[in-house]
C-alpha atoms as a PDB file:
ATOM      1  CA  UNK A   1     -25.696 -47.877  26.033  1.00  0.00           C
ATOM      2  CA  UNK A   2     -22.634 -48.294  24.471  1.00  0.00           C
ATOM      3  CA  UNK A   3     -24.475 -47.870  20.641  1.00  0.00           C
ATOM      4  CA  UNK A   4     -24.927 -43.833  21.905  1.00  0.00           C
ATOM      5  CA  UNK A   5     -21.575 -43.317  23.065  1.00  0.00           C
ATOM      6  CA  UNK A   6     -19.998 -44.501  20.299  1.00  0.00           C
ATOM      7  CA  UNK A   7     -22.332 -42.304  18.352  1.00  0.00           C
ATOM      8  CA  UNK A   8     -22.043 -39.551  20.528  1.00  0.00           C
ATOM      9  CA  UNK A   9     -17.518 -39.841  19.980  1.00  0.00           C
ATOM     10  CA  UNK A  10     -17.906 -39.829  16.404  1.00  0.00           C
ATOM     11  CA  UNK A  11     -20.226 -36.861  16.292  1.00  0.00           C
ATOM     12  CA  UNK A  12     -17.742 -35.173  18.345  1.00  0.00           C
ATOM     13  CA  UNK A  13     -14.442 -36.036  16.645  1.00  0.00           C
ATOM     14  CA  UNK A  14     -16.545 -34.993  13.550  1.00  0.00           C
ATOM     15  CA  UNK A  15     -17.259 -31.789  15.295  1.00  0.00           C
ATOM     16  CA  UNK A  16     -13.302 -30.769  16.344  1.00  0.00           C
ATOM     17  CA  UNK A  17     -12.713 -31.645  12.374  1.00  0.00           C
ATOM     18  CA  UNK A  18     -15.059 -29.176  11.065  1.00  0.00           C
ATOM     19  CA  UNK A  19     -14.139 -26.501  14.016  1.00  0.00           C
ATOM     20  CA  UNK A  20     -10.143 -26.922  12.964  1.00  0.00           C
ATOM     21  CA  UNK A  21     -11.361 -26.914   9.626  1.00  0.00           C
ATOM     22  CA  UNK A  22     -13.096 -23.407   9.844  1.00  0.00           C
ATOM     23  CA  UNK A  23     -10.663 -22.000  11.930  1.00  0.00           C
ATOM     24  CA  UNK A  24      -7.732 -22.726   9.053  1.00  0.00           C
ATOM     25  CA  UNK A  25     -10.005 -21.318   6.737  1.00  0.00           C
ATOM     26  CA  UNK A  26     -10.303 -18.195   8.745  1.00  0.00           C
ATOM     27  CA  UNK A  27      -6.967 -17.703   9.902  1.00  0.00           C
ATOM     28  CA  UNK A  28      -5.510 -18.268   6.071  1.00  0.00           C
ATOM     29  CA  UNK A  29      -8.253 -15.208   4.898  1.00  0.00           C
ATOM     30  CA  UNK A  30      -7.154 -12.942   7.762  1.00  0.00           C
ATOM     31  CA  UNK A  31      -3.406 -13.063   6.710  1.00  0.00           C
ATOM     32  CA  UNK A  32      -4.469 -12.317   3.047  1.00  0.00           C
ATOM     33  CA  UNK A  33      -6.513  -9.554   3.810  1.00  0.00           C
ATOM     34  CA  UNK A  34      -4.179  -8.202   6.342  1.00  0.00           C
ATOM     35  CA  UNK A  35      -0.708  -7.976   4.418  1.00  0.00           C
ATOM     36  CA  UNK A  36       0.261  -5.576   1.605  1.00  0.00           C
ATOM     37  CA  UNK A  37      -0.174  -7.023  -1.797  1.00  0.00           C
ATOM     38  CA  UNK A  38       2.947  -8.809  -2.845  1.00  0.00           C
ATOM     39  CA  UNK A  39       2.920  -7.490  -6.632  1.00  0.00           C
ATOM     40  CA  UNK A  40       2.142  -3.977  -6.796  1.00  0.00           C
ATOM     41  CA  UNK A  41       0.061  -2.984  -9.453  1.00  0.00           C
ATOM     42  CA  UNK A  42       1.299  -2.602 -12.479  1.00  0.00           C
ATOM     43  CA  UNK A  43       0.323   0.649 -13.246  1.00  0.00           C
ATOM     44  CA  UNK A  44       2.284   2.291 -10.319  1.00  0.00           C
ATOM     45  CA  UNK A  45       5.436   0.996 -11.499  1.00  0.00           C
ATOM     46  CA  UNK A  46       8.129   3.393 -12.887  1.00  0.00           C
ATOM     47  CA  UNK A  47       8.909   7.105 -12.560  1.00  0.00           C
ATOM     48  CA  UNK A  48       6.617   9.641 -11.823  1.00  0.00           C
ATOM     49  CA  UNK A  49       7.456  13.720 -11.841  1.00  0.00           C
ATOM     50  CA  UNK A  50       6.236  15.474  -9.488  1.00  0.00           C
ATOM     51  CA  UNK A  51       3.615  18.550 -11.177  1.00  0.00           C
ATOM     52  CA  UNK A  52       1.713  19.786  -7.945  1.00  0.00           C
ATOM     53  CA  UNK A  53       1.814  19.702  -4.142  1.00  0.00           C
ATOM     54  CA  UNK A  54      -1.088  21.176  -2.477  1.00  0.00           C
ATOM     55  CA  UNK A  55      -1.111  21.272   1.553  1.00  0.00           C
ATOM     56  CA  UNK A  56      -3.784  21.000   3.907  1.00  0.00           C
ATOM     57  CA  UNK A  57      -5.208  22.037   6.597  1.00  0.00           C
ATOM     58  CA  UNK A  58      -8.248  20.051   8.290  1.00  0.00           C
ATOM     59  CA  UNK A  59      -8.353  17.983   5.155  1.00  0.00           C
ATOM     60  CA  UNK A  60      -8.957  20.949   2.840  1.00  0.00           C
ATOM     61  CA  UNK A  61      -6.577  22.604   0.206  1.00  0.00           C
ATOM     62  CA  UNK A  62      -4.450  25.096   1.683  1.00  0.00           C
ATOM     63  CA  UNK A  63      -2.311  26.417  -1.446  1.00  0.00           C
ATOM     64  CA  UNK A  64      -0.487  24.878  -4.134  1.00  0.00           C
ATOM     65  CA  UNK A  65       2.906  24.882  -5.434  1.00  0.00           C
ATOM     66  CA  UNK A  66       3.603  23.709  -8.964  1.00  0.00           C
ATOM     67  CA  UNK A  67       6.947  22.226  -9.722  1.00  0.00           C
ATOM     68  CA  UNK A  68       8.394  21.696 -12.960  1.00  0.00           C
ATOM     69  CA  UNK A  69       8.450  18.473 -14.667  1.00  0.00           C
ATOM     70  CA  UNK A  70      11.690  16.875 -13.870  1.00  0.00           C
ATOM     71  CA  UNK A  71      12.675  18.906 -10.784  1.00  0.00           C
ATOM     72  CA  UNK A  72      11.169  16.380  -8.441  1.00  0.00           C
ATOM     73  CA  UNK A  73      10.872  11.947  -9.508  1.00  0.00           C
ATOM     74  CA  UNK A  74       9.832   9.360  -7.397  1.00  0.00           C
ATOM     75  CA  UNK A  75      10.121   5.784  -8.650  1.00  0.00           C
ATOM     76  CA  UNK A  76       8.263   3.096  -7.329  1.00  0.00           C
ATOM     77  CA  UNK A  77      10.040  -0.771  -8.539  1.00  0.00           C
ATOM     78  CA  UNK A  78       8.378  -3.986  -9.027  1.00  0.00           C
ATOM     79  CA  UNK A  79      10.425  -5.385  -6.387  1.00  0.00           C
ATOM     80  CA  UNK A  80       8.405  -2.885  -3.709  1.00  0.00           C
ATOM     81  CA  UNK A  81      11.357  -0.226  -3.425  1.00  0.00           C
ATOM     82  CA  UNK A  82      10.973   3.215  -4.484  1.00  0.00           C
ATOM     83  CA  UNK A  83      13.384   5.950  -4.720  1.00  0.00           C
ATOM     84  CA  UNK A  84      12.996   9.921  -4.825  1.00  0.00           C
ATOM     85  CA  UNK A  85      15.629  10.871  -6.762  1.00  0.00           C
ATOM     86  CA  UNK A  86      18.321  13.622  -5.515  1.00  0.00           C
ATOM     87  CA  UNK A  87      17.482  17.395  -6.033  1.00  0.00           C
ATOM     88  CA  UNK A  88      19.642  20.237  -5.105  1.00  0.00           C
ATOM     89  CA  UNK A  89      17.640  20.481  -1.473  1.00  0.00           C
ATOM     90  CA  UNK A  90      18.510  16.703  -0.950  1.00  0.00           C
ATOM     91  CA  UNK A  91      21.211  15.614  -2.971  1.00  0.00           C
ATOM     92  CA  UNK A  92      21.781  11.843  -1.727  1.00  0.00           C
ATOM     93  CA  UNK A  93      17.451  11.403  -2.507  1.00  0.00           C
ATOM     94  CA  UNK A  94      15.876   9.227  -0.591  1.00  0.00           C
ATOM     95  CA  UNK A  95      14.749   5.504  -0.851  1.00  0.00           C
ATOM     96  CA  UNK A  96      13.250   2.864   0.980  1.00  0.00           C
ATOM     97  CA  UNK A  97       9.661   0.038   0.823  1.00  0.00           C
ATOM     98  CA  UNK A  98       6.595   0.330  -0.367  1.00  0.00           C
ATOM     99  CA  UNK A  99       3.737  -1.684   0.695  1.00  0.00           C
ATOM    100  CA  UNK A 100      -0.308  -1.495  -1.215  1.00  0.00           C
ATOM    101  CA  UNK A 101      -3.005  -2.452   0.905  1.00  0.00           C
ATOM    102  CA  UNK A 102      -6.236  -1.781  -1.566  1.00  0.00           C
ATOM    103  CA  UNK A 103      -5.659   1.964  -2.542  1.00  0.00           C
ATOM    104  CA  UNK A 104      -3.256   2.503   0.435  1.00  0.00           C
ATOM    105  CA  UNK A 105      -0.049   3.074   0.076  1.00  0.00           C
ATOM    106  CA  UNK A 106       2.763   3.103   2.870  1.00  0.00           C
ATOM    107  CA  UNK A 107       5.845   3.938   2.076  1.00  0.00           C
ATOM    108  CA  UNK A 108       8.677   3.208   4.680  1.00  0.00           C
ATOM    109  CA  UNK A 109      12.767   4.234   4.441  1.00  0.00           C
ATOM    110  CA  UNK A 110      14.977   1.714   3.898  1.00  0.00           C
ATOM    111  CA  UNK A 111      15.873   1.703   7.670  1.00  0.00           C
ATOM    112  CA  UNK A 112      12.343   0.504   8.129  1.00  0.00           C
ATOM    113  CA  UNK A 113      11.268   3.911  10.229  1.00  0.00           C
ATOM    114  CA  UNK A 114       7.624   5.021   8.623  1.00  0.00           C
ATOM    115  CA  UNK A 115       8.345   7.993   5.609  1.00  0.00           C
ATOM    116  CA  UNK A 116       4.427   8.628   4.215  1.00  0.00           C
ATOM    117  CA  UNK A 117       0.864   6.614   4.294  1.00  0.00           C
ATOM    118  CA  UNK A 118      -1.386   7.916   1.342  1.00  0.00           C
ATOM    119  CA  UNK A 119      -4.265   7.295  -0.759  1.00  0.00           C
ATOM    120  CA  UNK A 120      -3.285   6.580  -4.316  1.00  0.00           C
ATOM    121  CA  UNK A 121      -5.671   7.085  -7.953  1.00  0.00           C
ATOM    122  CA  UNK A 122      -4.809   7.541 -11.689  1.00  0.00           C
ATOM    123  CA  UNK A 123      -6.196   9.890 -13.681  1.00  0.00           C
ATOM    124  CA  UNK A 124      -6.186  10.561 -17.335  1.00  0.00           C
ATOM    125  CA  UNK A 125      -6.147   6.925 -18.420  1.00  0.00           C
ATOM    126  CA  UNK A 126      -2.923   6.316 -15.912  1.00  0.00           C
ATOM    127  CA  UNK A 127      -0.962   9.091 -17.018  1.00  0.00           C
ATOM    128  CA  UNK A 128      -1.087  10.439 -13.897  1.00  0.00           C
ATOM    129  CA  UNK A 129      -0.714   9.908 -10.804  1.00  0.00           C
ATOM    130  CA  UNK A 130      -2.569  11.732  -7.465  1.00  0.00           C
ATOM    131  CA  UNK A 131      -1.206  10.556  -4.061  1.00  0.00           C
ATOM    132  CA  UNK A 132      -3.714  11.954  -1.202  1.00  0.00           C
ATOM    133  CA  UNK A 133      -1.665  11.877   2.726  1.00  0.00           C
ATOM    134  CA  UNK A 134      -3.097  13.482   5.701  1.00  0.00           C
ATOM    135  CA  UNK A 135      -1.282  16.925   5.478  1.00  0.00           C
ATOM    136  CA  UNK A 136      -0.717  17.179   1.324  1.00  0.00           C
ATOM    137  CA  UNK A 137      -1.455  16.244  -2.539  1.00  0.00           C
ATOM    138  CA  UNK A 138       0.991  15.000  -4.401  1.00  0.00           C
ATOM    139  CA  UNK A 139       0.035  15.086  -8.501  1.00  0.00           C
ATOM    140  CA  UNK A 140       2.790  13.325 -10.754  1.00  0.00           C
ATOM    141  CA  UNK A 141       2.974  12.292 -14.577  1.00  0.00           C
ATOM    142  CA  UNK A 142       4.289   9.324 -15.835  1.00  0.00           C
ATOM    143  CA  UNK A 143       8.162  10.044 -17.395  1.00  0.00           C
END
């Protein structure tokens, strides 16, 4: 009698081991899949002028205006800042957080309130830059 119960408490301590053990292991792969990347990558980093903007409407092009190169620059740091750099509409520019999640990017002010969510690609062997939101396309190339 005692033989089995002394088997039976060392199955079961064996048993909370592995279940503690699995449940780390899960927990540690949910908080890496669920946070923003903590480089981004390094292809997104530096400035990027601003060459189209088309709007939508239900998720299809709407009409495009083309901007100049130069009259419109976002930059996005290493450090996971980025900055759209003052025009004569906005001269103090704007600035704030970025965070990648996969292709995702969401892009926050530096007061923490949210500023844009898009989709993000290169084209033309990284030269530029196509940034897909819910209500617009954004097409940049590198500076």
């Amino acid at each position: 009698m005692l033989d089995s119960r002394v088997n039976y408490n060392t199955h079961m301590k064996s048993r909370k081991s592995e279940f503690f053990l699995v449940l780390a292991a899960v927990c540690l792969i949910a908080l890496d899949a669920g946070g923003g990347s903590p480089t981004p990558p390094p292809e997104l980093i530096g400035t990027w002028s601003y060459t189209s903007l088309t709007a939508l409407k239900n998720g299809r092009p709407f009409g495009t205006a083309h901007i100049k190169p130069g009259q419109l620059k976002m930059t996005f740091n290493p450090d996971g800042t980025w900055i759209l750099h003052p025009t004569s509409a906005n001269p103090q520019g704007l600035n704030g957080s970025y965070e990648i999640h996969g292709r995702d990017l969401e892009m926050k002010f530096a007061d923490g309130k949210p500023y844009d969510k898009c989709r993000f690609k290169f084209e033309q062997d990284g030269k530029v830059l196509v940034l897909t939101g819910a209500e617009q396309i954004i097409t940049a190339i590198r500076e």
